[in-house]
C-alpha atoms as a PDB file:
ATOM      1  CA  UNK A   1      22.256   1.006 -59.198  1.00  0.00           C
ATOM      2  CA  UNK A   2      25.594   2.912 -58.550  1.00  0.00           C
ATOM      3  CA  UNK A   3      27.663  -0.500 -59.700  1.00  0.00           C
ATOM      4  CA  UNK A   4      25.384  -0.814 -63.182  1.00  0.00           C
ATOM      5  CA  UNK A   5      26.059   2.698 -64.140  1.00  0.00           C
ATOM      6  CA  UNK A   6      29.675   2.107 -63.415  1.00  0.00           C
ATOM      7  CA  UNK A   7      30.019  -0.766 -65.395  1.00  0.00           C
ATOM      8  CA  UNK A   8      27.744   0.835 -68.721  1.00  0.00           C
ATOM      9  CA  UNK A   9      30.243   4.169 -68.297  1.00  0.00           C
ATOM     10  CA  UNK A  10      33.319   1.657 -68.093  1.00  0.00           C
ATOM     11  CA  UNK A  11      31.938  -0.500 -70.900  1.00  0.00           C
ATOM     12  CA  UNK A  12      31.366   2.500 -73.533  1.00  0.00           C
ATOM     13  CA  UNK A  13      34.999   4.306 -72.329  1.00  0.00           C
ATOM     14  CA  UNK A  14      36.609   0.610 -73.300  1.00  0.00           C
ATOM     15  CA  UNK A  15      34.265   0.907 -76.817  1.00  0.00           C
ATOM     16  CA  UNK A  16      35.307   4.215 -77.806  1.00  0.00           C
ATOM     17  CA  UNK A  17      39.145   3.540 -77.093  1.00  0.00           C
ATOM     18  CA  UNK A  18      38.498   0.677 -78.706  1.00  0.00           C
ATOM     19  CA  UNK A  19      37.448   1.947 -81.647  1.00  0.00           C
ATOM     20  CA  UNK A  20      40.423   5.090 -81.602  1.00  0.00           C
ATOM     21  CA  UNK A  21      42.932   2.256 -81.531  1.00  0.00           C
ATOM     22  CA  UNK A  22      41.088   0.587 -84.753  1.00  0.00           C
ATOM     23  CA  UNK A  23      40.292   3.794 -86.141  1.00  0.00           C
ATOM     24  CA  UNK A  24      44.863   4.860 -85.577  1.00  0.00           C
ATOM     25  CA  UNK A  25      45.419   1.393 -87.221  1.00  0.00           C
ATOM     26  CA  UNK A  26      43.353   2.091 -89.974  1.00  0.00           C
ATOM     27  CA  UNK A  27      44.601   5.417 -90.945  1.00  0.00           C
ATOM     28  CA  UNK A  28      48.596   3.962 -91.150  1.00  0.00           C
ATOM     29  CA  UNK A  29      46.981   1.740 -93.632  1.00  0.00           C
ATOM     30  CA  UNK A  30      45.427   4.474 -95.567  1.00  0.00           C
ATOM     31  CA  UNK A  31      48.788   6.166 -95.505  1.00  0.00           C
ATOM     32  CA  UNK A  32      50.366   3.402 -96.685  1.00  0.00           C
ATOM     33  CA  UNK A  33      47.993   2.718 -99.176  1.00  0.00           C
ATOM     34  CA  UNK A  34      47.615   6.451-100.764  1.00  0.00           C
ATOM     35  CA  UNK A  35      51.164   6.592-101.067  1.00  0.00           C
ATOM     36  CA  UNK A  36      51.267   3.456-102.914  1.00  0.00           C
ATOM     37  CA  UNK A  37      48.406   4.175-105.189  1.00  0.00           C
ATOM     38  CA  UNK A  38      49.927   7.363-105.881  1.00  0.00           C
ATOM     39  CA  UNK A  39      53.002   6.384-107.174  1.00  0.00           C
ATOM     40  CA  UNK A  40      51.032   4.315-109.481  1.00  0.00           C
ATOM     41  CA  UNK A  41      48.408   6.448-111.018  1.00  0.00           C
ATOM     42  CA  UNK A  42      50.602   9.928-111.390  1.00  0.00           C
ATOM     43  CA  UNK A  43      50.313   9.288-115.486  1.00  0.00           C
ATOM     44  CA  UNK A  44      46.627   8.462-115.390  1.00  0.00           C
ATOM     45  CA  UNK A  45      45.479  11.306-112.679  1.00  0.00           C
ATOM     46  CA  UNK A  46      44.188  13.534-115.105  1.00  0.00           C
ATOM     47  CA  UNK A  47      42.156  11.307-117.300  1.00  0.00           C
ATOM     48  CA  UNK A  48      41.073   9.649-113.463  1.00  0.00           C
ATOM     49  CA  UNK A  49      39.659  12.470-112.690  1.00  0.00           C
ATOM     50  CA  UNK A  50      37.700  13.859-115.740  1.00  0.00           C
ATOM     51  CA  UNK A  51      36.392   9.989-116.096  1.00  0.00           C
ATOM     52  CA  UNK A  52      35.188  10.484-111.955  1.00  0.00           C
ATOM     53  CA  UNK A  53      33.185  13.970-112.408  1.00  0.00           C
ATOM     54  CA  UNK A  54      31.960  13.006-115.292  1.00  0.00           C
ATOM     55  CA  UNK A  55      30.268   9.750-113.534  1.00  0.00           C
ATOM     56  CA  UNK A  56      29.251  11.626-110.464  1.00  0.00           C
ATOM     57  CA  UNK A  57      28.063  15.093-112.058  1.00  0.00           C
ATOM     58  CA  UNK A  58      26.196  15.588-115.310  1.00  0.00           C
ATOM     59  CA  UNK A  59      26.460  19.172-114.599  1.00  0.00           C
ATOM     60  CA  UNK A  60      27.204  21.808-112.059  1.00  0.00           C
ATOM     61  CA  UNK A  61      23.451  22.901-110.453  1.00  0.00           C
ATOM     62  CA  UNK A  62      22.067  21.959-107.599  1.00  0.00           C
ATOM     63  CA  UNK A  63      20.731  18.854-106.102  1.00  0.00           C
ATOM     64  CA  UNK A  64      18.224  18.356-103.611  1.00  0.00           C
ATOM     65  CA  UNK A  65      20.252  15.399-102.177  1.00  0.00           C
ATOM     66  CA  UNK A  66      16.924  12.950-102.495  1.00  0.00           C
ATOM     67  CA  UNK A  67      15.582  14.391 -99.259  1.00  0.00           C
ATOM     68  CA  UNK A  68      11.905  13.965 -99.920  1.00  0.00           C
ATOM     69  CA  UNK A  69      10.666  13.168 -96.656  1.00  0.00           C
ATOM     70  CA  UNK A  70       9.676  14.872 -93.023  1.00  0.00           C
ATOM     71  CA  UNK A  71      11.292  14.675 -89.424  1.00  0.00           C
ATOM     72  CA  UNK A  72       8.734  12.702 -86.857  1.00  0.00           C
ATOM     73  CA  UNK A  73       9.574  13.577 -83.462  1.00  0.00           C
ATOM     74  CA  UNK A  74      10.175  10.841 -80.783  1.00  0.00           C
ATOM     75  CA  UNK A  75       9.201  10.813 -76.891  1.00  0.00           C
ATOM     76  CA  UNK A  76      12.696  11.532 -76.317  1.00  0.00           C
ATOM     77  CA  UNK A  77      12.781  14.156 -78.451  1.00  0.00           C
ATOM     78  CA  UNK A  78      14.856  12.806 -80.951  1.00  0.00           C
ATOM     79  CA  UNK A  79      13.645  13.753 -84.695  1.00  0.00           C
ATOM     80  CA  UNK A  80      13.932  11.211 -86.960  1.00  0.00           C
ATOM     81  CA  UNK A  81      14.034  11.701 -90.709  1.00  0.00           C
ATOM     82  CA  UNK A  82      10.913   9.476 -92.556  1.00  0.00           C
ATOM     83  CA  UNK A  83      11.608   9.546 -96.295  1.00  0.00           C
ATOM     84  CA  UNK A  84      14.587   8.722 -98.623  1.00  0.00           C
ATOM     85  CA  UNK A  85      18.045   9.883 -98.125  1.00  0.00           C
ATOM     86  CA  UNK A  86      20.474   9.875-101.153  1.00  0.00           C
ATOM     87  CA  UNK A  87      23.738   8.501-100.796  1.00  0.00           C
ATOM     88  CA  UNK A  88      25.320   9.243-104.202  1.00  0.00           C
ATOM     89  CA  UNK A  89      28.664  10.926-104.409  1.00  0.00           C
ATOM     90  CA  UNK A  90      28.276  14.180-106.416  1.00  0.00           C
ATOM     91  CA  UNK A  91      30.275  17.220-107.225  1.00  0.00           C
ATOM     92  CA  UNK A  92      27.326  19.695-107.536  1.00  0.00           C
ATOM     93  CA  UNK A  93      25.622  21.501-104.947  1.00  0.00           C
ATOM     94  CA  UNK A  94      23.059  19.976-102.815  1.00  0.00           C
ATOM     95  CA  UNK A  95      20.113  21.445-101.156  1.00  0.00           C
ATOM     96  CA  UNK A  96      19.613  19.987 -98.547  1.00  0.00           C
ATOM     97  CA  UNK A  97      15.777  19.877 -96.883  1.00  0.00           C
ATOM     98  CA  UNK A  98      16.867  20.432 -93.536  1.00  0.00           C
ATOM     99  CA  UNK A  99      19.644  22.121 -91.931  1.00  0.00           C
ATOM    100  CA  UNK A 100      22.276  20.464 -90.194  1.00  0.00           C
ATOM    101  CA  UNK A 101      21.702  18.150 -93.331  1.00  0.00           C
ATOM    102  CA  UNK A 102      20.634  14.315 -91.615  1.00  0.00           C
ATOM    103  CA  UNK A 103      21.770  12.918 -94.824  1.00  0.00           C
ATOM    104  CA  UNK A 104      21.445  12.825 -98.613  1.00  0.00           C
ATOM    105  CA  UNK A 105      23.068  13.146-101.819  1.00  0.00           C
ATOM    106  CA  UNK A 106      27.087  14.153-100.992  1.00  0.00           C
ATOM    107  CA  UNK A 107      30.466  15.067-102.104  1.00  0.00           C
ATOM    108  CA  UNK A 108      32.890  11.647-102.407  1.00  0.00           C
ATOM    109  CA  UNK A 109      35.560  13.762 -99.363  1.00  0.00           C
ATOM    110  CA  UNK A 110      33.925  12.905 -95.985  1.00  0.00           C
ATOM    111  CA  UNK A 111      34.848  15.843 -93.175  1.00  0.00           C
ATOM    112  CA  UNK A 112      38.016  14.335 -90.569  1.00  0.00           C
ATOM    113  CA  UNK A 113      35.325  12.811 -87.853  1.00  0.00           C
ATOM    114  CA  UNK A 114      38.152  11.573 -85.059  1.00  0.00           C
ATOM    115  CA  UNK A 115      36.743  14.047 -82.309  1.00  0.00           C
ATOM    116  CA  UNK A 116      37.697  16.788 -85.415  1.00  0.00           C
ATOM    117  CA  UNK A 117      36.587  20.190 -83.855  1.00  0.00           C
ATOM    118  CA  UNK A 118      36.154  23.245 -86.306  1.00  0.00           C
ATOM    119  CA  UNK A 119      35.574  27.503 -85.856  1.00  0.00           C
ATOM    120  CA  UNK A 120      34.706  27.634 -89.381  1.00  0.00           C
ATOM    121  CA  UNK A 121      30.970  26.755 -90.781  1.00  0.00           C
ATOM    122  CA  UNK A 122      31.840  22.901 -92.877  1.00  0.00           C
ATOM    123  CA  UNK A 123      30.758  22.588 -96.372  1.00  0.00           C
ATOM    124  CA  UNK A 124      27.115  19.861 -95.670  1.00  0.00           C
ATOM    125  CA  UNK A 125      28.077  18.110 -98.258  1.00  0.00           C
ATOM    126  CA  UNK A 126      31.605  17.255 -96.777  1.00  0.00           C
ATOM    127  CA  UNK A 127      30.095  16.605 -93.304  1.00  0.00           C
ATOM    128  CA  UNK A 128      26.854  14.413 -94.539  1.00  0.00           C
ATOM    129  CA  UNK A 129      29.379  12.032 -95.985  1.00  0.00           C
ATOM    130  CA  UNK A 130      30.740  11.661 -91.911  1.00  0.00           C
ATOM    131  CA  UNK A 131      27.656  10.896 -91.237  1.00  0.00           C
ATOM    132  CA  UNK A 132      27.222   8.255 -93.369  1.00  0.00           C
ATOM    133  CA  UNK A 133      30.599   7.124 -91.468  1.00  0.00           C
ATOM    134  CA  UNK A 134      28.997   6.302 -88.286  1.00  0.00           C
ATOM    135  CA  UNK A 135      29.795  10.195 -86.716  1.00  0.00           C
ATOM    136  CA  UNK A 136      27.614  12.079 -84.709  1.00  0.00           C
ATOM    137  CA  UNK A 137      27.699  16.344 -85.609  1.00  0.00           C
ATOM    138  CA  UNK A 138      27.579  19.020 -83.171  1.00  0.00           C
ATOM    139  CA  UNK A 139      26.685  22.206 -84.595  1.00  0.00           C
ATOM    140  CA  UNK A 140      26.061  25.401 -82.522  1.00  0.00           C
ATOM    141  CA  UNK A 141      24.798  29.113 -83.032  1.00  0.00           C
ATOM    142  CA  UNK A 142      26.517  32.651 -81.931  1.00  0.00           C
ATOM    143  CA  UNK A 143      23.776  32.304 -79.361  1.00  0.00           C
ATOM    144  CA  UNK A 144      25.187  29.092 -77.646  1.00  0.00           C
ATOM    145  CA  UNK A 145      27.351  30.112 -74.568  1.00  0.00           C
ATOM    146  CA  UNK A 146      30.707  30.175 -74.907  1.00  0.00           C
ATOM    147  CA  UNK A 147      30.768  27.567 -71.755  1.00  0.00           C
ATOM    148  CA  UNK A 148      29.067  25.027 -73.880  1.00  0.00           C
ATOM    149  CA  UNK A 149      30.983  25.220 -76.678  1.00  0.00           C
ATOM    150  CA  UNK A 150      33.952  24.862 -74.864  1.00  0.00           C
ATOM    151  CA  UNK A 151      32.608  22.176 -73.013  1.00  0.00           C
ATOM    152  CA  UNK A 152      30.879  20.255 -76.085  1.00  0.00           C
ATOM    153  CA  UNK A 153      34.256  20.888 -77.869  1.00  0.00           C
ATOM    154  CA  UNK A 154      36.120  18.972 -74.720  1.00  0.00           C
ATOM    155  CA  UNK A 155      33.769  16.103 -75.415  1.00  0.00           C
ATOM    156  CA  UNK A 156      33.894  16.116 -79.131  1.00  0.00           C
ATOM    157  CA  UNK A 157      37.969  16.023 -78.873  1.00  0.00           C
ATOM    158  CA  UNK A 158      38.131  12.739 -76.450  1.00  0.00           C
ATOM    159  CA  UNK A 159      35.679  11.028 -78.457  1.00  0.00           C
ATOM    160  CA  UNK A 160      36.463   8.955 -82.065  1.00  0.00           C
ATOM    161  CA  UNK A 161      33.768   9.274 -84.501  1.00  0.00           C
ATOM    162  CA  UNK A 162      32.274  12.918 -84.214  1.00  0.00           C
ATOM    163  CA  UNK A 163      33.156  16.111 -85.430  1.00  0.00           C
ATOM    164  CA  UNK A 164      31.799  19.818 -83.880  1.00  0.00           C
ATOM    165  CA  UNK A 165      31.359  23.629 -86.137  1.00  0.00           C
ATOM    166  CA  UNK A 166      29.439  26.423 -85.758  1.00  0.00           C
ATOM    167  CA  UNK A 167      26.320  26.812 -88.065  1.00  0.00           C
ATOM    168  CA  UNK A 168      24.656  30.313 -88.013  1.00  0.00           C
ATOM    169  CA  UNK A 169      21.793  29.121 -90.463  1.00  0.00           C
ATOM    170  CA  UNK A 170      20.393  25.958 -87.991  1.00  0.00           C
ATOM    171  CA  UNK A 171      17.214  27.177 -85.791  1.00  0.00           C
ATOM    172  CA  UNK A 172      18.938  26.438 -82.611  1.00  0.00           C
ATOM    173  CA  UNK A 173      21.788  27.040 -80.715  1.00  0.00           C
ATOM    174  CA  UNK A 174      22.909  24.002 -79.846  1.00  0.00           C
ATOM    175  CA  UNK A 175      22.284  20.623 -82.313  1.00  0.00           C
ATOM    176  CA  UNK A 176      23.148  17.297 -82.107  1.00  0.00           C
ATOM    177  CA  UNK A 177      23.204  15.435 -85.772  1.00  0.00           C
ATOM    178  CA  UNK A 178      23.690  11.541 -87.053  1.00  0.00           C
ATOM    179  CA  UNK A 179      22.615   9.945 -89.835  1.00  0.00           C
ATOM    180  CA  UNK A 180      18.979  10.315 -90.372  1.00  0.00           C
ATOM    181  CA  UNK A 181      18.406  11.602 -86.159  1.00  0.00           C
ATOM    182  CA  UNK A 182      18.584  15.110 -84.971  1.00  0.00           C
ATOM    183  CA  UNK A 183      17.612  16.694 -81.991  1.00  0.00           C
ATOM    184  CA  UNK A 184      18.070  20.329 -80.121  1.00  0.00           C
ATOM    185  CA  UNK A 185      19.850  20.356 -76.567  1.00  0.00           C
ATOM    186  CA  UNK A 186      19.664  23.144 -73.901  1.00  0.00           C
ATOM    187  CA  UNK A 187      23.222  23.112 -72.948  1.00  0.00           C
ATOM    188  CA  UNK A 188      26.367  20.861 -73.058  1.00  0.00           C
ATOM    189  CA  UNK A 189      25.651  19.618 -69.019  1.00  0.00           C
ATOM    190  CA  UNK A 190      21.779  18.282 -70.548  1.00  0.00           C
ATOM    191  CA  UNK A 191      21.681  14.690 -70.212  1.00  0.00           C
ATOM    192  CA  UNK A 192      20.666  14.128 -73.608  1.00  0.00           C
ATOM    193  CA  UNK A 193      23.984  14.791 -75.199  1.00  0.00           C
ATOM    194  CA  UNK A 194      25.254  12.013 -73.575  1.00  0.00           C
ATOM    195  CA  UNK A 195      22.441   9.944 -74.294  1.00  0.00           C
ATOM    196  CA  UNK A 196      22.466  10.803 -78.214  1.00  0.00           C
ATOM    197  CA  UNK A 197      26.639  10.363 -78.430  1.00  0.00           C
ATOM    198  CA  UNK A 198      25.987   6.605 -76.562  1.00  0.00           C
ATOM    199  CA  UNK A 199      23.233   5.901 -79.187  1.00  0.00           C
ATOM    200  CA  UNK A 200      24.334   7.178 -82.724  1.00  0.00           C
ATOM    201  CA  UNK A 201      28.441   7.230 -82.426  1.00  0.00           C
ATOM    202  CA  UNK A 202      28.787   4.150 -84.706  1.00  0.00           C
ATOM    203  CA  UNK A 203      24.947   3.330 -84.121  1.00  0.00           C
ATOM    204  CA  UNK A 204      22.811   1.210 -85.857  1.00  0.00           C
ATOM    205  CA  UNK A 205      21.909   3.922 -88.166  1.00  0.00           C
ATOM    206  CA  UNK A 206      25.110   3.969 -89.970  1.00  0.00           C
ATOM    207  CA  UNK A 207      24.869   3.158 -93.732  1.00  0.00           C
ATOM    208  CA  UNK A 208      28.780   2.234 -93.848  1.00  0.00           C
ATOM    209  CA  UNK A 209      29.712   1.053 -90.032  1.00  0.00           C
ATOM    210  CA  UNK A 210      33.796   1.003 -89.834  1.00  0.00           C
ATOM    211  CA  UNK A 211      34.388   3.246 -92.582  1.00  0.00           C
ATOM    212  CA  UNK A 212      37.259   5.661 -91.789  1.00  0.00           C
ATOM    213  CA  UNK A 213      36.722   9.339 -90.031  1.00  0.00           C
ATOM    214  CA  UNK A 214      40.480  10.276 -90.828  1.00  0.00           C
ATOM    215  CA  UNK A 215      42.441  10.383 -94.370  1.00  0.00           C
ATOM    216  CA  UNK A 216      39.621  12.918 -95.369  1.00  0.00           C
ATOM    217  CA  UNK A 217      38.685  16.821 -95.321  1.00  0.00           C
ATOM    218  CA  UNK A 218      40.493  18.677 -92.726  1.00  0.00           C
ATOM    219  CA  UNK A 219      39.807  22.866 -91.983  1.00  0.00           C
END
């Protein structure tokens, strides 16, 4: 028993490194590449950028992110979202039908996801799009203890593909978010944070597996 449980922590520690070195090597190629691509568009960045909002947004009021849908809740108490989840890139406002936000309608700049911790509240619309990265969300409440956050925040730093923030407006004080899953955890020692970062970092849920959790948003 002790030697399988050795072997699954050993094999996810060699995953997750696995995927910081791809995830280093990817973001020197995005460097490489912006700086590139902006010596070449310079003269064309203004009429870029009209042509982009105008293809995104047809105007500046709110969205409800295609969210139609409700949260069915699993025997191990993860909710899952039934319904449709938007994935256009917009520059208007989206309310979201659930908060943390599981998905939905979002802005095209996804929210740094490389074990990115942050003391300010994130914009949804930044952070849905790092879900739709592969990147699991920890959110918290002035309520959560101070030694969970710190604790969460220790995990969230060593691991590639998640991202941590406070969120006064969520109904708990401690959530766990990925694309189209949520669920509430007691503290950061419950077992189910560990079980819900080994399922949904880079899980099967993820609408664009690979895609890059630095080169975006930063606090």
């Amino acid at each position: 028993m002790g030697s399988a449980k050795k072997s699954t922590t050993a094999a996810r520690k060699a995953r997750i490194e696995e995927m910081r070195r791809a995830e280093q090597a990817r973001a020197r190629r995005n460097r490489i590449l912006v700086i590139t691509a902006s010596v070449l568009a310079v003269a064309g960045l203004t009429a870029g950028t009209v042509a982009l909002v105008r293809s995104q947004s047809d105007d500046s009021t709110a969205a409800d992110g295609k969210g139609k849908g409700h949260f069915v809740t699993g025997s191990d108490g993860v909710r899952t979202w039934k319904g449709t989840l938007g994935r256009t890139h917009v520059v208007k406002t989206v309310n979201y039908p659930m908060e943390p936000p599981v998905g939905g309608d979002h802005n095209q700049v996804w929210m740094n996801c490389n074990g990115d911790v942050y003391t300010k509240a994130l914009n949804n619309m930044n952070a849905v799009h790092s879900l739709e990265h592969g990147a699991v969300w920890v959110t918290y409440t002035s309520k959560a203890k101070k030694a969970d956050v710190d604790a969460l925040a220790a995990k969230v730093k060593k691991t590639p593909y998640t991202l941590m923030s406070p969120d006064d407006k969520q109904k708990d004080p401690i959530m766990l978010s990925a694309w189209g899953h949520q669920r509430t955890v007691t503290s950061a020692t419950d077992p189910n944070v560990d079980k819900f970062f080994a399922k949904f970092v880079q899980g099967e849920q993820t609408p664009e597996p690979g895609a890059a959790c630095t080169g975006g948003l930063g606090q």
